[in-house]
N, C-alpha and C. Protein backbone atom coordinates (compact mmCIF):
# COMPACT_ATOMS: atom_id res chain seq x y z
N UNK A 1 -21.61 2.22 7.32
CA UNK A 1 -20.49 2.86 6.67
C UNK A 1 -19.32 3.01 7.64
N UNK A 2 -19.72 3.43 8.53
CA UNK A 2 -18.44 3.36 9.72
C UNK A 2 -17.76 2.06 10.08
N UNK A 3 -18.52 0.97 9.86
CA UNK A 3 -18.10 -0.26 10.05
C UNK A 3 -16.98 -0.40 8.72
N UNK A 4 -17.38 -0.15 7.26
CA UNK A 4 -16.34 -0.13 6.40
C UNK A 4 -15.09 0.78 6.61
N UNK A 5 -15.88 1.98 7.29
CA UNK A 5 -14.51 2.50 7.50
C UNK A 5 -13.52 2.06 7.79
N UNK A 6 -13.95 1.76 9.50
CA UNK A 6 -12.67 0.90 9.87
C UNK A 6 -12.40 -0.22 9.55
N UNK A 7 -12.60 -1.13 9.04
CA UNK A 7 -12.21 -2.10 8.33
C UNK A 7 -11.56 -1.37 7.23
N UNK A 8 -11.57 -1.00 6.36
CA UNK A 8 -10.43 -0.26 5.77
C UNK A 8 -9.50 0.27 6.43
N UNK A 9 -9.85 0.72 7.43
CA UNK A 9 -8.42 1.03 8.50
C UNK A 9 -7.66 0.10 9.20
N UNK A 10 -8.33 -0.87 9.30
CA UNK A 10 -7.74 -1.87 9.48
C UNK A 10 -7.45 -2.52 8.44
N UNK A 11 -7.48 -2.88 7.05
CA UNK A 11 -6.16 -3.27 6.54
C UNK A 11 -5.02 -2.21 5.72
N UNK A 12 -5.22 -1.26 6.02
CA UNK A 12 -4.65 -0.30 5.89
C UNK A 12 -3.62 -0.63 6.69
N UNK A 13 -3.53 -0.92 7.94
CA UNK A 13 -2.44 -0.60 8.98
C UNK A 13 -1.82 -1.74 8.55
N UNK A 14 -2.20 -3.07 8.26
CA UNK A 14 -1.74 -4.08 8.22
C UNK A 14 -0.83 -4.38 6.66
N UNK A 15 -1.55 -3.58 5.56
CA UNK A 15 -0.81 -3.35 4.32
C UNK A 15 0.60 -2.51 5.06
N UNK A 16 0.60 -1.39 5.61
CA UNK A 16 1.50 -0.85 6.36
C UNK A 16 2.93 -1.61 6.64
N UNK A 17 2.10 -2.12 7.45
CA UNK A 17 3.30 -3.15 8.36
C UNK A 17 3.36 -4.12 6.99
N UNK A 18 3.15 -5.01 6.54
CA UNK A 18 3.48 -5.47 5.28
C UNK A 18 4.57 -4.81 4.35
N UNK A 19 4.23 -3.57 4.27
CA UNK A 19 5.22 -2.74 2.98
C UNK A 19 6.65 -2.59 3.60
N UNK A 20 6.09 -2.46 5.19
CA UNK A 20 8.05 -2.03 6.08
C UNK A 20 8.45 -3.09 5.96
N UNK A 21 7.74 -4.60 5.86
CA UNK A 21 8.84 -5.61 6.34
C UNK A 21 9.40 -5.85 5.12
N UNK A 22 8.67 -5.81 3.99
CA UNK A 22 8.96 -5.58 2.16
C UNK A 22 10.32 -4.73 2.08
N UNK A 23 9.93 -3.62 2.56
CA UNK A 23 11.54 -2.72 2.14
C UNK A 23 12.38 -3.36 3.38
N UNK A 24 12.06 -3.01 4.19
CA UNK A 24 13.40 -4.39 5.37
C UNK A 24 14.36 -5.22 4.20
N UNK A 25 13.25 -6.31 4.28
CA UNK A 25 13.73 -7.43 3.66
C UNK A 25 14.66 -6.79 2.14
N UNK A 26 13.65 -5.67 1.64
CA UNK A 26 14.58 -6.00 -0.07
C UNK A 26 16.18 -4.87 0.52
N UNK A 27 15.97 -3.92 1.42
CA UNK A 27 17.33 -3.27 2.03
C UNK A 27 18.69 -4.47 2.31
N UNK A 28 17.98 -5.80 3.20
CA UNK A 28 18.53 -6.82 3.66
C UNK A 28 19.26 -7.61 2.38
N UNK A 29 18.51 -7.47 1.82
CA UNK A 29 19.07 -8.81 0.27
C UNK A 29 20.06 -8.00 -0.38
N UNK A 30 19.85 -6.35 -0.56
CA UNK A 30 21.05 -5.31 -1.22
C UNK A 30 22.34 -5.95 -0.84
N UNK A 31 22.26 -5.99 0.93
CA UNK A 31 23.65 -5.72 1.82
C UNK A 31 23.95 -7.88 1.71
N UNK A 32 23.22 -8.37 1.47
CA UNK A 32 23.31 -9.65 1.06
C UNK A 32 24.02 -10.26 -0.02
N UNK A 33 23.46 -9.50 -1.01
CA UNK A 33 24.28 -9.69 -2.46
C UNK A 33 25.54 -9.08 -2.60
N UNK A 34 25.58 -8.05 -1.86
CA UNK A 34 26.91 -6.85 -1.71
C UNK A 34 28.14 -8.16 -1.01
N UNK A 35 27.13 -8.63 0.42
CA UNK A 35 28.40 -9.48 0.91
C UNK A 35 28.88 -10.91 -0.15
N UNK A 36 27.94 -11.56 -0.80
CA UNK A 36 28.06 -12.35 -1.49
C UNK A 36 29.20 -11.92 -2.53
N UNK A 37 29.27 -10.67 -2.98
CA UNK A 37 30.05 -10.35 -4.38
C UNK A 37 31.54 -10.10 -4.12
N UNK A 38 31.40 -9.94 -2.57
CA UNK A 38 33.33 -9.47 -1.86
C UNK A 38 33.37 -10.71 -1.29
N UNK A 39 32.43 -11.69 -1.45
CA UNK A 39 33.08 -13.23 -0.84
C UNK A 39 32.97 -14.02 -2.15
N UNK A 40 33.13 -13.93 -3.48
CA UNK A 40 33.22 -13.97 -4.34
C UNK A 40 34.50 -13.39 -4.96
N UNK A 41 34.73 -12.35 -4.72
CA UNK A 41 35.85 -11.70 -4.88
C UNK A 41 37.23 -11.82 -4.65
N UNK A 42 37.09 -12.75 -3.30
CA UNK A 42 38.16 -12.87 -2.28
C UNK A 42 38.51 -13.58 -2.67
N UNK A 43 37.52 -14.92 -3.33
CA UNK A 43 37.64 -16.17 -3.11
C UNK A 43 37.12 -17.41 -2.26
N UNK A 44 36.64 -16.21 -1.28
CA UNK A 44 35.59 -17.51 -0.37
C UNK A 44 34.70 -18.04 -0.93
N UNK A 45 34.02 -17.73 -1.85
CA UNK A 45 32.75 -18.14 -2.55
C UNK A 45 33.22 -18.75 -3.88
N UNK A 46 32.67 -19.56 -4.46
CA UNK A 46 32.93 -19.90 -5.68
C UNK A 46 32.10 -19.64 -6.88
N UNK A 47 32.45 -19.40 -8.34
CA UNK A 47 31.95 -18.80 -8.94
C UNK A 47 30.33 -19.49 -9.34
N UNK A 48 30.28 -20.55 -8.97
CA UNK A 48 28.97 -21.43 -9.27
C UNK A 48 27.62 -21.14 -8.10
N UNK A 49 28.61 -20.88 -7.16
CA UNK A 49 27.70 -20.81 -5.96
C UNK A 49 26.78 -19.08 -5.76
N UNK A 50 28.12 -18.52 -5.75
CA UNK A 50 27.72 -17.21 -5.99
C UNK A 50 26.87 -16.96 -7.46
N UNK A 51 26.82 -17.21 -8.67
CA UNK A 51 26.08 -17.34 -9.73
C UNK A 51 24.14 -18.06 -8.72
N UNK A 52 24.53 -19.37 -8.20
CA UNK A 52 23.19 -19.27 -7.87
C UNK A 52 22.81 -18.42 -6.69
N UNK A 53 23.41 -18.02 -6.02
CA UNK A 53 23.36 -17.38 -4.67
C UNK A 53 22.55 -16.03 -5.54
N UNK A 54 23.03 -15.52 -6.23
CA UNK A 54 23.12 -14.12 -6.92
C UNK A 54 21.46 -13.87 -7.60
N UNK A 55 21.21 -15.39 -8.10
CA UNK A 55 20.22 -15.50 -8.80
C UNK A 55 19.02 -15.70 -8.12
N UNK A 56 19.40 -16.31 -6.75
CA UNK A 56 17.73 -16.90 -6.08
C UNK A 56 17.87 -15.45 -5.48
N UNK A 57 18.79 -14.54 -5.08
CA UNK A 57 18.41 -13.07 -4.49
C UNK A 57 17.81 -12.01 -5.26
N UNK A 58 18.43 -12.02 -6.32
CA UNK A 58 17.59 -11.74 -7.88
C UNK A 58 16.16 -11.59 -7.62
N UNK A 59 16.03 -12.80 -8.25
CA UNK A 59 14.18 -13.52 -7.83
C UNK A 59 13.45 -12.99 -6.80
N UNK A 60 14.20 -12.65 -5.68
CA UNK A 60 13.33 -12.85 -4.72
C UNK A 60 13.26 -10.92 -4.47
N UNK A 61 13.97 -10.65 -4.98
CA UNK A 61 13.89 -8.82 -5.03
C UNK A 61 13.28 -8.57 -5.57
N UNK A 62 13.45 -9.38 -6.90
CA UNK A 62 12.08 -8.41 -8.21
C UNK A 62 10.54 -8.94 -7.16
N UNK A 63 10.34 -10.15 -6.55
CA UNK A 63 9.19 -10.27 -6.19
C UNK A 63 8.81 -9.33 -5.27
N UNK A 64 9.72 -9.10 -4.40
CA UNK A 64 9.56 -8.09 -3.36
C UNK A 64 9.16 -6.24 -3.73
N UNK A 65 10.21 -6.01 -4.85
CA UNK A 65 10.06 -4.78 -5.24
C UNK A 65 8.17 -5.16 -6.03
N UNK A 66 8.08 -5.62 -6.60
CA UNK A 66 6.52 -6.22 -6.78
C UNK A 66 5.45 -5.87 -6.19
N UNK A 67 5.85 -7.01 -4.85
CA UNK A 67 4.73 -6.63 -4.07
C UNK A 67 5.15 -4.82 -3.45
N UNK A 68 6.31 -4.32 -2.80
CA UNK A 68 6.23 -2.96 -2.45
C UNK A 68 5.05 -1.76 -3.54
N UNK A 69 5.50 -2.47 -4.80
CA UNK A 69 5.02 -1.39 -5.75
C UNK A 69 3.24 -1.97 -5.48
N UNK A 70 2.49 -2.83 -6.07
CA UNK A 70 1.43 -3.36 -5.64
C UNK A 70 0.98 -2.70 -4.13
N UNK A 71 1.65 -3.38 -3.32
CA UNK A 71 1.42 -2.82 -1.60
C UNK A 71 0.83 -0.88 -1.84
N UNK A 72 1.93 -0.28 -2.36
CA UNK A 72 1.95 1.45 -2.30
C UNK A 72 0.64 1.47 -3.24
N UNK A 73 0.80 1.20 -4.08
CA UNK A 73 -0.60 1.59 -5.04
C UNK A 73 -1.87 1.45 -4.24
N UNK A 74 -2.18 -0.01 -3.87
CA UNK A 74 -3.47 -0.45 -3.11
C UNK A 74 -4.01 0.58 -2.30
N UNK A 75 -2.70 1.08 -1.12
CA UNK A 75 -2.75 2.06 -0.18
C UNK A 75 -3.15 3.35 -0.13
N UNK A 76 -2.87 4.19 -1.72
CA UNK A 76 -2.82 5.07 -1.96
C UNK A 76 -4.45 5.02 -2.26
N UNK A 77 -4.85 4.40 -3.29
CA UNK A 77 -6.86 4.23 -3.21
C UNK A 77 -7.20 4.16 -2.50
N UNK A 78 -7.00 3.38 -1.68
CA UNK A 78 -7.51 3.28 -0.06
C UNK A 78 -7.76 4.21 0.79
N UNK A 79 -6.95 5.31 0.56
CA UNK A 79 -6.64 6.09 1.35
C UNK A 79 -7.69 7.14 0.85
N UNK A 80 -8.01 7.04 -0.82
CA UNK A 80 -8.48 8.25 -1.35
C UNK A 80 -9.59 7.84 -0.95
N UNK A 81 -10.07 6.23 -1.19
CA UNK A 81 -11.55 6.06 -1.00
C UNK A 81 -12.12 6.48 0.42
N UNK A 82 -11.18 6.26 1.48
CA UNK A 82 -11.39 6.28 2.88
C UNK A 82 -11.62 8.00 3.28
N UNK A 83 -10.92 8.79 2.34
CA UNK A 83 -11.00 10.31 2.31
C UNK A 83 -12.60 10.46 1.85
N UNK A 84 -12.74 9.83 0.79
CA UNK A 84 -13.98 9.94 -0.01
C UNK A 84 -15.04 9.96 0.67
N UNK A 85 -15.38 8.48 1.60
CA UNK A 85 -16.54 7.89 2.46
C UNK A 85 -16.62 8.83 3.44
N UNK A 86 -15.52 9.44 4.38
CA UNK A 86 -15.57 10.20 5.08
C UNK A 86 -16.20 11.51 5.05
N UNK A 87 -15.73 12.48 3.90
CA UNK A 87 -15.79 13.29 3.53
C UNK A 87 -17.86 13.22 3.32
N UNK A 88 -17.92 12.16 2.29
CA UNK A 88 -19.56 11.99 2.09
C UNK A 88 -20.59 11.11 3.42
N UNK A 89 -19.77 11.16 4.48
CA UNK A 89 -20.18 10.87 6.13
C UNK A 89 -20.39 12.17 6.63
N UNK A 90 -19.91 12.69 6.83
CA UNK A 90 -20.12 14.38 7.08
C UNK A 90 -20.50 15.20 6.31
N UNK A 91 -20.78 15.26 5.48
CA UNK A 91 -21.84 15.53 4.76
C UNK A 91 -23.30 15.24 4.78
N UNK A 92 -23.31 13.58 5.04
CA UNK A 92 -24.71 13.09 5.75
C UNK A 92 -25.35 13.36 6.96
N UNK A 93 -24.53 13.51 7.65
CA UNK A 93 -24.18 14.58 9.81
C UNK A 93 -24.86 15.57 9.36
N UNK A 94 -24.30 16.16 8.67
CA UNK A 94 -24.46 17.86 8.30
C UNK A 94 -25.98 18.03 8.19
N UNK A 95 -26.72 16.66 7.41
CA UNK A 95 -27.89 16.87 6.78
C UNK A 95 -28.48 16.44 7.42
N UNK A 96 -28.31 15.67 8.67
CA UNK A 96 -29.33 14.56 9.08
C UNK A 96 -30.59 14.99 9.42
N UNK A 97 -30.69 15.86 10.05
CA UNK A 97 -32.13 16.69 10.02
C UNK A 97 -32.62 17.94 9.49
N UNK A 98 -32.58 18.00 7.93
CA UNK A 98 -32.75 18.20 7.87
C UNK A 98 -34.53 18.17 7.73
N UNK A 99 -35.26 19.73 6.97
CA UNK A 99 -37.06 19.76 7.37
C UNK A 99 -37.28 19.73 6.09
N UNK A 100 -36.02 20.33 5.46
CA UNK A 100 -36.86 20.51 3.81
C UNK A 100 -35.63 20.66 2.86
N UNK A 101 -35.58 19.22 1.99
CA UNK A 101 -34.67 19.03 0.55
C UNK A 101 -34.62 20.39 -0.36
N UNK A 102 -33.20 20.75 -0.75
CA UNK A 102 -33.42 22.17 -1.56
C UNK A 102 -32.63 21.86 -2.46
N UNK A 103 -32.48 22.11 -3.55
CA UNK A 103 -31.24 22.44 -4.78
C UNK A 103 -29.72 22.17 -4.43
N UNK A 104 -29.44 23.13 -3.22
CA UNK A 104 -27.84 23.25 -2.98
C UNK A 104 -27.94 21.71 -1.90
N UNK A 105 -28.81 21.46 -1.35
CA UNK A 105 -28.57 20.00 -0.55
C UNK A 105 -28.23 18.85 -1.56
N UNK A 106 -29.05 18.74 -2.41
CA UNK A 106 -28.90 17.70 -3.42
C UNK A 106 -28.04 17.59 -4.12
N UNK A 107 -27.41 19.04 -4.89
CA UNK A 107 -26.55 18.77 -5.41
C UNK A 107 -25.44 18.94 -4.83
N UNK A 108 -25.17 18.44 -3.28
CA UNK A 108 -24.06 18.68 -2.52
C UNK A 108 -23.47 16.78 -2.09
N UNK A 109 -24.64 16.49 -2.29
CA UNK A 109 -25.16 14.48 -2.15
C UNK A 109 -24.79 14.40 -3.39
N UNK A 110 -25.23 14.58 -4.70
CA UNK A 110 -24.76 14.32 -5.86
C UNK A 110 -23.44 14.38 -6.41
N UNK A 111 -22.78 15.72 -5.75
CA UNK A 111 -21.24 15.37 -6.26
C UNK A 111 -20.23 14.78 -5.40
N UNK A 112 -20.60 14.36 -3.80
CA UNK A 112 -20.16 13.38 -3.66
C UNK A 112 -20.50 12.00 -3.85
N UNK A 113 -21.11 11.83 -4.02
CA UNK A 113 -21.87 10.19 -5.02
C UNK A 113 -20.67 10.30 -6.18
N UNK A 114 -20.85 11.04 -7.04
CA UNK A 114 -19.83 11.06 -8.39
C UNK A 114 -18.40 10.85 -7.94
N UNK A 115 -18.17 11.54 -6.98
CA UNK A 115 -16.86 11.51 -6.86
C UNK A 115 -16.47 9.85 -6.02
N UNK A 116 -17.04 9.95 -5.61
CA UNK A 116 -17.20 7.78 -5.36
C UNK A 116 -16.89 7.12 -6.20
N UNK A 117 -17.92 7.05 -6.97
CA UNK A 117 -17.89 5.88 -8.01
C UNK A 117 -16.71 5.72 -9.24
């Protein structure tokens, strides 16, 4: 179980770093399209170019906002499950020697089992 742990902690960190370079990048494409629309404006840009310029940044935001939203969700289970295993790890510590199974032991194993699954 400790071995899953950290392996969940380890892609935990790595979803992490994934989600910053996600908002980076979709912050980057804002100030991208922003410059595209005053070089459009001016006249440096032309209306065809900026139309596709506008559109492949489009695309590539909704994918990004995508994966951010995907990325945060994953993380957030992860996090609960990793609370979870832990939580029912110390609980197992707690018990390890015990001499004699009682009522309040079992049903202390039982509702973290439930709360797992």
């Amino acid at each position: 179980m400790n071995h899953t742990v950290l392996n969940q902690e380890k892609q935990l960190k790595q979803k992490r770093k994934t989600l910053a370079k996600a908002k980076c990048r979709n912050a980057e494409l804002d100030g991208l399209f922003k410059k595209i629309y005053e070089d459009n404006y001016s006249g440096k840009l032309s209306d065809d170019r900026f139309s596709k310029m506008s559109s492949e940044y489009e695309q590539e935001q909704a994918e990004i906002n995508s994966l951010i939203s995907t990325l945060e969700s994953e993380m957030t289970e992860e996090t609960e499950k990793s609370v979870n295993v832990n939580s029912f790890l110390h609980i197992v510590q707690k018990y390890t020697h015990i001499t004699e199974l009682n009522a309040a032991i079992l049903r202390e194993f039982i509702e973290k089992m439930t709360e797992s699954a």
